[in-house]
PDB file of N, CA and C in Angstrom:
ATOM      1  N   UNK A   1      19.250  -7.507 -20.922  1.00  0.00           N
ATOM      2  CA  UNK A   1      19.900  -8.729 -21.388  1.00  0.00           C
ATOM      3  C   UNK A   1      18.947  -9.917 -21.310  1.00  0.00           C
ATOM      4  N   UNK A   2      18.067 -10.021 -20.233  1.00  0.00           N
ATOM      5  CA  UNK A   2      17.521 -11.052 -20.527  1.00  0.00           C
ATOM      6  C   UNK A   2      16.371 -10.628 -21.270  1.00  0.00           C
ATOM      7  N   UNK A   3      15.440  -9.863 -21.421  1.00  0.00           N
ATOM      8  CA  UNK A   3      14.731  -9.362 -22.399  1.00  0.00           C
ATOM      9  C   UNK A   3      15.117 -10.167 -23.573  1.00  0.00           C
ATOM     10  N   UNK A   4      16.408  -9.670 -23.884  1.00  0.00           N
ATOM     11  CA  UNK A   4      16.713  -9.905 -25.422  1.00  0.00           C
ATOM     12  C   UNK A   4      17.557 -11.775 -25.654  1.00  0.00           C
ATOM     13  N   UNK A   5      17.611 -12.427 -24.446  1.00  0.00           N
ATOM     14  CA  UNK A   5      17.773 -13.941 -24.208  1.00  0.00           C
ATOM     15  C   UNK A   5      16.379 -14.651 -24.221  1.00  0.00           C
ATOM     16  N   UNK A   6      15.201 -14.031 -23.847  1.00  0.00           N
ATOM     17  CA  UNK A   6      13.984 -14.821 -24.010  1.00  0.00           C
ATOM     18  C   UNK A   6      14.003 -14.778 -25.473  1.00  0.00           C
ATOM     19  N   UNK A   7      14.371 -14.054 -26.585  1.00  0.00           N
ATOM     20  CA  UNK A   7      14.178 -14.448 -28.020  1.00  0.00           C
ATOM     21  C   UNK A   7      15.179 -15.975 -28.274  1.00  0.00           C
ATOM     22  N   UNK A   8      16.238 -16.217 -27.298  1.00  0.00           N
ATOM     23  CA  UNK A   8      16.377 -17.280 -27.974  1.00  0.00           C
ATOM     24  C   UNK A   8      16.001 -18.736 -26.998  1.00  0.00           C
ATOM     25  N   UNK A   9      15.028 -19.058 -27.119  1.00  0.00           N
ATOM     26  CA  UNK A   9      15.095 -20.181 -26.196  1.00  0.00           C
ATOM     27  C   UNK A   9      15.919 -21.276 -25.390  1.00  0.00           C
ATOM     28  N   UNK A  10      16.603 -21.292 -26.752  1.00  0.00           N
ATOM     29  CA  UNK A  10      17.410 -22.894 -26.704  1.00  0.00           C
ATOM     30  C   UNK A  10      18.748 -22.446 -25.545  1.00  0.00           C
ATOM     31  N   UNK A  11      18.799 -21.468 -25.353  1.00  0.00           N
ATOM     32  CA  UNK A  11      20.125 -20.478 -24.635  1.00  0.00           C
ATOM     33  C   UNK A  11      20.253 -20.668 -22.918  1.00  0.00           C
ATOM     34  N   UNK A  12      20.581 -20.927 -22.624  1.00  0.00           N
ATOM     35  CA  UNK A  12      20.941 -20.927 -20.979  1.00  0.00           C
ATOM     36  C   UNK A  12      22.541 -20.456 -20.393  1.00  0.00           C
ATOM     37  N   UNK A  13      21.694 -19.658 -19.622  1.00  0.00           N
ATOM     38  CA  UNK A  13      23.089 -19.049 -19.137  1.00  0.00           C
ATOM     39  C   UNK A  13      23.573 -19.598 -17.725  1.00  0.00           C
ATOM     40  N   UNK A  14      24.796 -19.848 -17.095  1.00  0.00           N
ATOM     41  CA  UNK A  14      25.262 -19.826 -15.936  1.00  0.00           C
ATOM     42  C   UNK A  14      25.572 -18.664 -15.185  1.00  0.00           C
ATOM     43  N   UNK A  15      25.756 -18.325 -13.997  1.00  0.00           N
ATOM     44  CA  UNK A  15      25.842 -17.541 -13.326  1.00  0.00           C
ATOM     45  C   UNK A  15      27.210 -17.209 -12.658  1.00  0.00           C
ATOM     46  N   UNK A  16      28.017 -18.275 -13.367  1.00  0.00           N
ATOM     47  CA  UNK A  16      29.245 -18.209 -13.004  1.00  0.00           C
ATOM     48  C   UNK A  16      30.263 -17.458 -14.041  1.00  0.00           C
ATOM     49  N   UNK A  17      31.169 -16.943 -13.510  1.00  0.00           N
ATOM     50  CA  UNK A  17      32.249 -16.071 -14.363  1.00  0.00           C
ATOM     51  C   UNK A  17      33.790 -16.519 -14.126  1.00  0.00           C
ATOM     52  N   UNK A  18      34.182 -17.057 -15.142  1.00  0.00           N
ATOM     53  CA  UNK A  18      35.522 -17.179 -15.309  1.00  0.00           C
ATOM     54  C   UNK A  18      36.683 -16.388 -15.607  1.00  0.00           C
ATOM     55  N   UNK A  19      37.980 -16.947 -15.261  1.00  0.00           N
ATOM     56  CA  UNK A  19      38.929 -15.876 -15.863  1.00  0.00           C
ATOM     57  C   UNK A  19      39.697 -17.113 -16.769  1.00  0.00           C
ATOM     58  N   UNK A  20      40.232 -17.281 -18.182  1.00  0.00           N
ATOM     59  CA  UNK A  20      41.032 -17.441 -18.597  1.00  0.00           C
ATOM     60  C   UNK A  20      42.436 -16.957 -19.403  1.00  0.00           C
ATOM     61  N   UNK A  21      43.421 -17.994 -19.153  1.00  0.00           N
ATOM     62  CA  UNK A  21      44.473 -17.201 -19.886  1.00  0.00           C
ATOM     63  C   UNK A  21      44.878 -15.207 -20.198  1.00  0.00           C
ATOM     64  N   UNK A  22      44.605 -15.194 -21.501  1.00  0.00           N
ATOM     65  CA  UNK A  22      44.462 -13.631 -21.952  1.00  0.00           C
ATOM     66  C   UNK A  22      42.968 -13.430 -22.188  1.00  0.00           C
ATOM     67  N   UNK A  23      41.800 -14.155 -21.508  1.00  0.00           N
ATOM     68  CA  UNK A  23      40.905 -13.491 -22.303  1.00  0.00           C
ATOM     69  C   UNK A  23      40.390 -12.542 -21.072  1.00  0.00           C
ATOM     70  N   UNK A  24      40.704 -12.572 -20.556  1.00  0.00           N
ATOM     71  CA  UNK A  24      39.988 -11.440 -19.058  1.00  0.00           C
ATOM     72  C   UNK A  24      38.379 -12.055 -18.696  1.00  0.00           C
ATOM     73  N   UNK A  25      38.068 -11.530 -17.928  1.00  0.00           N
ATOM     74  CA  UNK A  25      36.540 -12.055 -17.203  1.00  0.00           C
ATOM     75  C   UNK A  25      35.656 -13.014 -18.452  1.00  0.00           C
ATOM     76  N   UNK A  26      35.705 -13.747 -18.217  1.00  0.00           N
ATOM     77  CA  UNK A  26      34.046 -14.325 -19.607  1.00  0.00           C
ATOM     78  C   UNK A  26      32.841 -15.315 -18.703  1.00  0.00           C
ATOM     79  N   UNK A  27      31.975 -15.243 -19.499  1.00  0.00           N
ATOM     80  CA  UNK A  27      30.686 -15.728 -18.787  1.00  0.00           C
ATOM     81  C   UNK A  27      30.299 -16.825 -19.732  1.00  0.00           C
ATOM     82  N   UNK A  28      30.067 -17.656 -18.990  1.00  0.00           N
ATOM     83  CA  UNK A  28      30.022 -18.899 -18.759  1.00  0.00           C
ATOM     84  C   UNK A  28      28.294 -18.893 -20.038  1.00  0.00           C
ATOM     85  N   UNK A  29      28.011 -19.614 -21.425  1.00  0.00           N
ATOM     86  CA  UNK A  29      26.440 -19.897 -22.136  1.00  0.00           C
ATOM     87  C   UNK A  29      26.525 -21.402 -22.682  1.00  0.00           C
ATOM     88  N   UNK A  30      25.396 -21.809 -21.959  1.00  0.00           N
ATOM     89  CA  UNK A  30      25.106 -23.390 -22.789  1.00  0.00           C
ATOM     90  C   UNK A  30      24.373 -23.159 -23.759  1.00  0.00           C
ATOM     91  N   UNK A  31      24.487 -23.754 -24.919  1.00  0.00           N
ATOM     92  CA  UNK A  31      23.281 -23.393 -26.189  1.00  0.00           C
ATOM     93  C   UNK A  31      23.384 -24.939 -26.374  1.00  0.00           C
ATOM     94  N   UNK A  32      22.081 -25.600 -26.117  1.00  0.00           N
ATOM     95  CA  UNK A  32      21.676 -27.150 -26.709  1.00  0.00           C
ATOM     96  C   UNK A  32      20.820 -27.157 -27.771  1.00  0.00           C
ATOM     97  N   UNK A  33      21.460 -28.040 -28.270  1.00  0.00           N
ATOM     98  CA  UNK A  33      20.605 -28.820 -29.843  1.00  0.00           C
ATOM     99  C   UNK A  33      20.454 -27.291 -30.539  1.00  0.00           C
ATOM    100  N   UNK A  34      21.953 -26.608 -30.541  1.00  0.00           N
ATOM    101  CA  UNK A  34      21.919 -25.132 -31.225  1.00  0.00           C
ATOM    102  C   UNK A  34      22.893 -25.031 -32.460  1.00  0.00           C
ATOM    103  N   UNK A  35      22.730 -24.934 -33.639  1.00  0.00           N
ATOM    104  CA  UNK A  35      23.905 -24.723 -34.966  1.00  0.00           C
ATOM    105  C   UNK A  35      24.439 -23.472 -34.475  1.00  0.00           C
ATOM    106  N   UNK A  36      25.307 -23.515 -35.507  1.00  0.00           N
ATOM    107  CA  UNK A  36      26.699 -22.165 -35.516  1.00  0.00           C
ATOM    108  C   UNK A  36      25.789 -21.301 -36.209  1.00  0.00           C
ATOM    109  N   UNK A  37      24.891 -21.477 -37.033  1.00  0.00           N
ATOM    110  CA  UNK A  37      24.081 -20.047 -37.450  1.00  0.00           C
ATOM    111  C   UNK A  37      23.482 -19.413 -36.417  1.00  0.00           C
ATOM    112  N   UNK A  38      22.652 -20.170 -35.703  1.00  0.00           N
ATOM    113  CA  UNK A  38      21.481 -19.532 -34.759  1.00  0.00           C
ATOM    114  C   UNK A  38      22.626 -18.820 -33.434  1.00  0.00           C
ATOM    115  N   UNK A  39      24.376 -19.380 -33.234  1.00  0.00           N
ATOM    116  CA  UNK A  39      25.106 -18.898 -32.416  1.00  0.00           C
ATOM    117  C   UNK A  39      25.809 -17.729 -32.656  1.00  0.00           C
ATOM    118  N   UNK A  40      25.799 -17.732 -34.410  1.00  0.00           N
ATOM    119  CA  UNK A  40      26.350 -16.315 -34.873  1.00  0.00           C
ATOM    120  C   UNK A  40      25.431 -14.891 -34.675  1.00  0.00           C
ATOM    121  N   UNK A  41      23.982 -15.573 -35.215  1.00  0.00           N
ATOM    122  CA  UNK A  41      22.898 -14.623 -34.768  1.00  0.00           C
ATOM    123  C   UNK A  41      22.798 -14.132 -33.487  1.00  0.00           C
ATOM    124  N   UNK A  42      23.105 -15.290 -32.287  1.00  0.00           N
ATOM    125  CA  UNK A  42      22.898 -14.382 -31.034  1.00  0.00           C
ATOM    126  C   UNK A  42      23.757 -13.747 -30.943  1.00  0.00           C
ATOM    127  N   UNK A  43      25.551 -13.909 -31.539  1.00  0.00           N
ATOM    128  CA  UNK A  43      26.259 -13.264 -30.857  1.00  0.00           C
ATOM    129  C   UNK A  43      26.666 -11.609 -31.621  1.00  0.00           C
ATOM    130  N   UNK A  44      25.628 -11.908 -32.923  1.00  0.00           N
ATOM    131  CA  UNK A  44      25.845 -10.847 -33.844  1.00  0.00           C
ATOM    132  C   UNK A  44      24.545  -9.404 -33.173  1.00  0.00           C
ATOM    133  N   UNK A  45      23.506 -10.436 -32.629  1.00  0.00           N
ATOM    134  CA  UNK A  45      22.660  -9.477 -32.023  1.00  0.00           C
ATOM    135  C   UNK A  45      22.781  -8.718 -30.832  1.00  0.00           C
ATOM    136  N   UNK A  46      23.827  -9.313 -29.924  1.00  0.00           N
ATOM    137  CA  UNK A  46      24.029  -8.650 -29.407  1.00  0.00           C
ATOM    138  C   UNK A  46      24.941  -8.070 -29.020  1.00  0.00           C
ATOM    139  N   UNK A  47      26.623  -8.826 -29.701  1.00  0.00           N
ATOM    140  CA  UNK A  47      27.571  -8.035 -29.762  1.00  0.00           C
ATOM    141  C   UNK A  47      28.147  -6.949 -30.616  1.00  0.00           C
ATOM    142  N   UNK A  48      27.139  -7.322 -31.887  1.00  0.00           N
ATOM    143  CA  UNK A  48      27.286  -6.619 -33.609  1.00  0.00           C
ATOM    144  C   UNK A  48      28.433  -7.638 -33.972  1.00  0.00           C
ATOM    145  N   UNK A  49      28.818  -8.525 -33.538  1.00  0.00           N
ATOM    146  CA  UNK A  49      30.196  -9.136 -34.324  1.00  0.00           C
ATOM    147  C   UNK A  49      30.034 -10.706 -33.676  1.00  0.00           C
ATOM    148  N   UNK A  50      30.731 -11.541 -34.523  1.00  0.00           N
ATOM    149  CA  UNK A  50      30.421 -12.804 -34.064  1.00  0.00           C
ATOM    150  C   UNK A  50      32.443 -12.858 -33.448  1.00  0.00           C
ATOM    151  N   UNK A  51      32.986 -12.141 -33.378  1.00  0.00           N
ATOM    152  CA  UNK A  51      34.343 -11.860 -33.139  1.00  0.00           C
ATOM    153  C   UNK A  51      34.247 -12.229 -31.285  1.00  0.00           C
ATOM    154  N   UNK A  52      33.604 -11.868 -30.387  1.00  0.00           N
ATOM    155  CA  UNK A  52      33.823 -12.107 -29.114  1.00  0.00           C
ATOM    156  C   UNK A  52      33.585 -13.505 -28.158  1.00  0.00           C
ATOM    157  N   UNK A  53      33.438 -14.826 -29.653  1.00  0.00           N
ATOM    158  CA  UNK A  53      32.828 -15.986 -29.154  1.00  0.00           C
ATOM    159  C   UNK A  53      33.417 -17.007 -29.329  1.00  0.00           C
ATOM    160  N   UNK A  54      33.648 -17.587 -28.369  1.00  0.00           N
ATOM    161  CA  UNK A  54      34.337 -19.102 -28.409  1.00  0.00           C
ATOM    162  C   UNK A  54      33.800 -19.918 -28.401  1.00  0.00           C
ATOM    163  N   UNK A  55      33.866 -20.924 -29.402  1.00  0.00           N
ATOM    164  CA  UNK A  55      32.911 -22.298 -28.943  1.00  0.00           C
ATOM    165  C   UNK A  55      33.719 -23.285 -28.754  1.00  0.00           C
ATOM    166  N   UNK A  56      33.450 -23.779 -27.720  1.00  0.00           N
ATOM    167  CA  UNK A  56      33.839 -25.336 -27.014  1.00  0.00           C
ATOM    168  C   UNK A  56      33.147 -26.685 -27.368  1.00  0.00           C
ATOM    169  N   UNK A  57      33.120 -27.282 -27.745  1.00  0.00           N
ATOM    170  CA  UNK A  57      32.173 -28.608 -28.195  1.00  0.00           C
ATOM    171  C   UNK A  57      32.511 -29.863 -27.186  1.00  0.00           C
ATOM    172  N   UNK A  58      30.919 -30.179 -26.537  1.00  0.00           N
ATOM    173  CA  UNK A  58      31.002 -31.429 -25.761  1.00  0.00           C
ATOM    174  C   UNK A  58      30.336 -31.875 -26.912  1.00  0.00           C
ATOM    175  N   UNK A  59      30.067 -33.039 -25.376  1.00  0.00           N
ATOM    176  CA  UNK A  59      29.128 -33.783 -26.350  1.00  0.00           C
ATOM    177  C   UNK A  59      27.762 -33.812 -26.205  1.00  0.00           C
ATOM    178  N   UNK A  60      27.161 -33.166 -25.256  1.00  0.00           N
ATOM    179  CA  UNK A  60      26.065 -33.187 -25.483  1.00  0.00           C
ATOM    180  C   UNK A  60      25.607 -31.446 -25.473  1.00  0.00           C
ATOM    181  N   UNK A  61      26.310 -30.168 -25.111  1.00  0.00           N
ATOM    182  CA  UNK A  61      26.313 -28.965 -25.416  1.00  0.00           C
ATOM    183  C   UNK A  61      27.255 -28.385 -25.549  1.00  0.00           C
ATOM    184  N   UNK A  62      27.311 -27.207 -26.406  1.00  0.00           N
ATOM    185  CA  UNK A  62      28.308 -27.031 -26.860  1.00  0.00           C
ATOM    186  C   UNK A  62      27.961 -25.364 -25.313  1.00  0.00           C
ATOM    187  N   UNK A  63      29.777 -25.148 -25.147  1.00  0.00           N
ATOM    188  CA  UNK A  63      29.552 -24.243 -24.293  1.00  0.00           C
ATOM    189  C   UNK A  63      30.352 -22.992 -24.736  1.00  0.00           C
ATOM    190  N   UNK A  64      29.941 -22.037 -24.726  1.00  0.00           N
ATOM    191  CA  UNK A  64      30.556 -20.688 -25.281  1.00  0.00           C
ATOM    192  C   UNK A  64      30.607 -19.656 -24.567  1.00  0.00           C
ATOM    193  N   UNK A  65      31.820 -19.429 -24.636  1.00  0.00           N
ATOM    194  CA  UNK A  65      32.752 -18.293 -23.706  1.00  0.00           C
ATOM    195  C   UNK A  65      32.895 -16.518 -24.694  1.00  0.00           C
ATOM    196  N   UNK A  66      31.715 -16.230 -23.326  1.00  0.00           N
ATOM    197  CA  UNK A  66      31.765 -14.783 -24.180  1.00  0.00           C
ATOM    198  C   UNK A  66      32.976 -13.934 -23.582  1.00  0.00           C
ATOM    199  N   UNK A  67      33.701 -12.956 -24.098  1.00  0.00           N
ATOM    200  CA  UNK A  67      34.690 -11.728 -23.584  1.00  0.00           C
ATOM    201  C   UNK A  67      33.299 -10.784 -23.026  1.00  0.00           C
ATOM    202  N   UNK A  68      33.815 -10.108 -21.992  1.00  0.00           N
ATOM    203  CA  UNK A  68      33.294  -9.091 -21.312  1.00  0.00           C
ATOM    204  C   UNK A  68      34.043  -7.934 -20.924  1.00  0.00           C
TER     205      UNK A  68
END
């Protein structure tokens, strides 16, 4: 996993894991100064589907809640 996170730079992960609502366990990704293309690509590369991703919008990063 991180192997394949050094391809995207802009990506930072937390180490923390949440539970919400119905979505069961998700892990916590900051992506700064990142578009919805370059977020579909990561999540297409490594989930095959851009289906397991939530995006949240601050204001200065947007934070996205993967399913696990």
């Amino acid at each position: 996993m991180i192997n394949i996170l050094k391809k995207f730079k802009k990506i930072y992960i937390s180490s923390k894991v949440f539970k919400m609502k119905n979505y069961g366990y998700i892990s916590l990704i900051f992506f700064k100064n990142i578009n919805k293309f370059e977020i579909a690509k990561f999540s297409k590369y490594i989930f095959g589907s851009f289906k397991k991703v939530r995006i949240i919008k601050s204001i200065n990063e947007k934070k996205i809640y993967l399913k696990i």
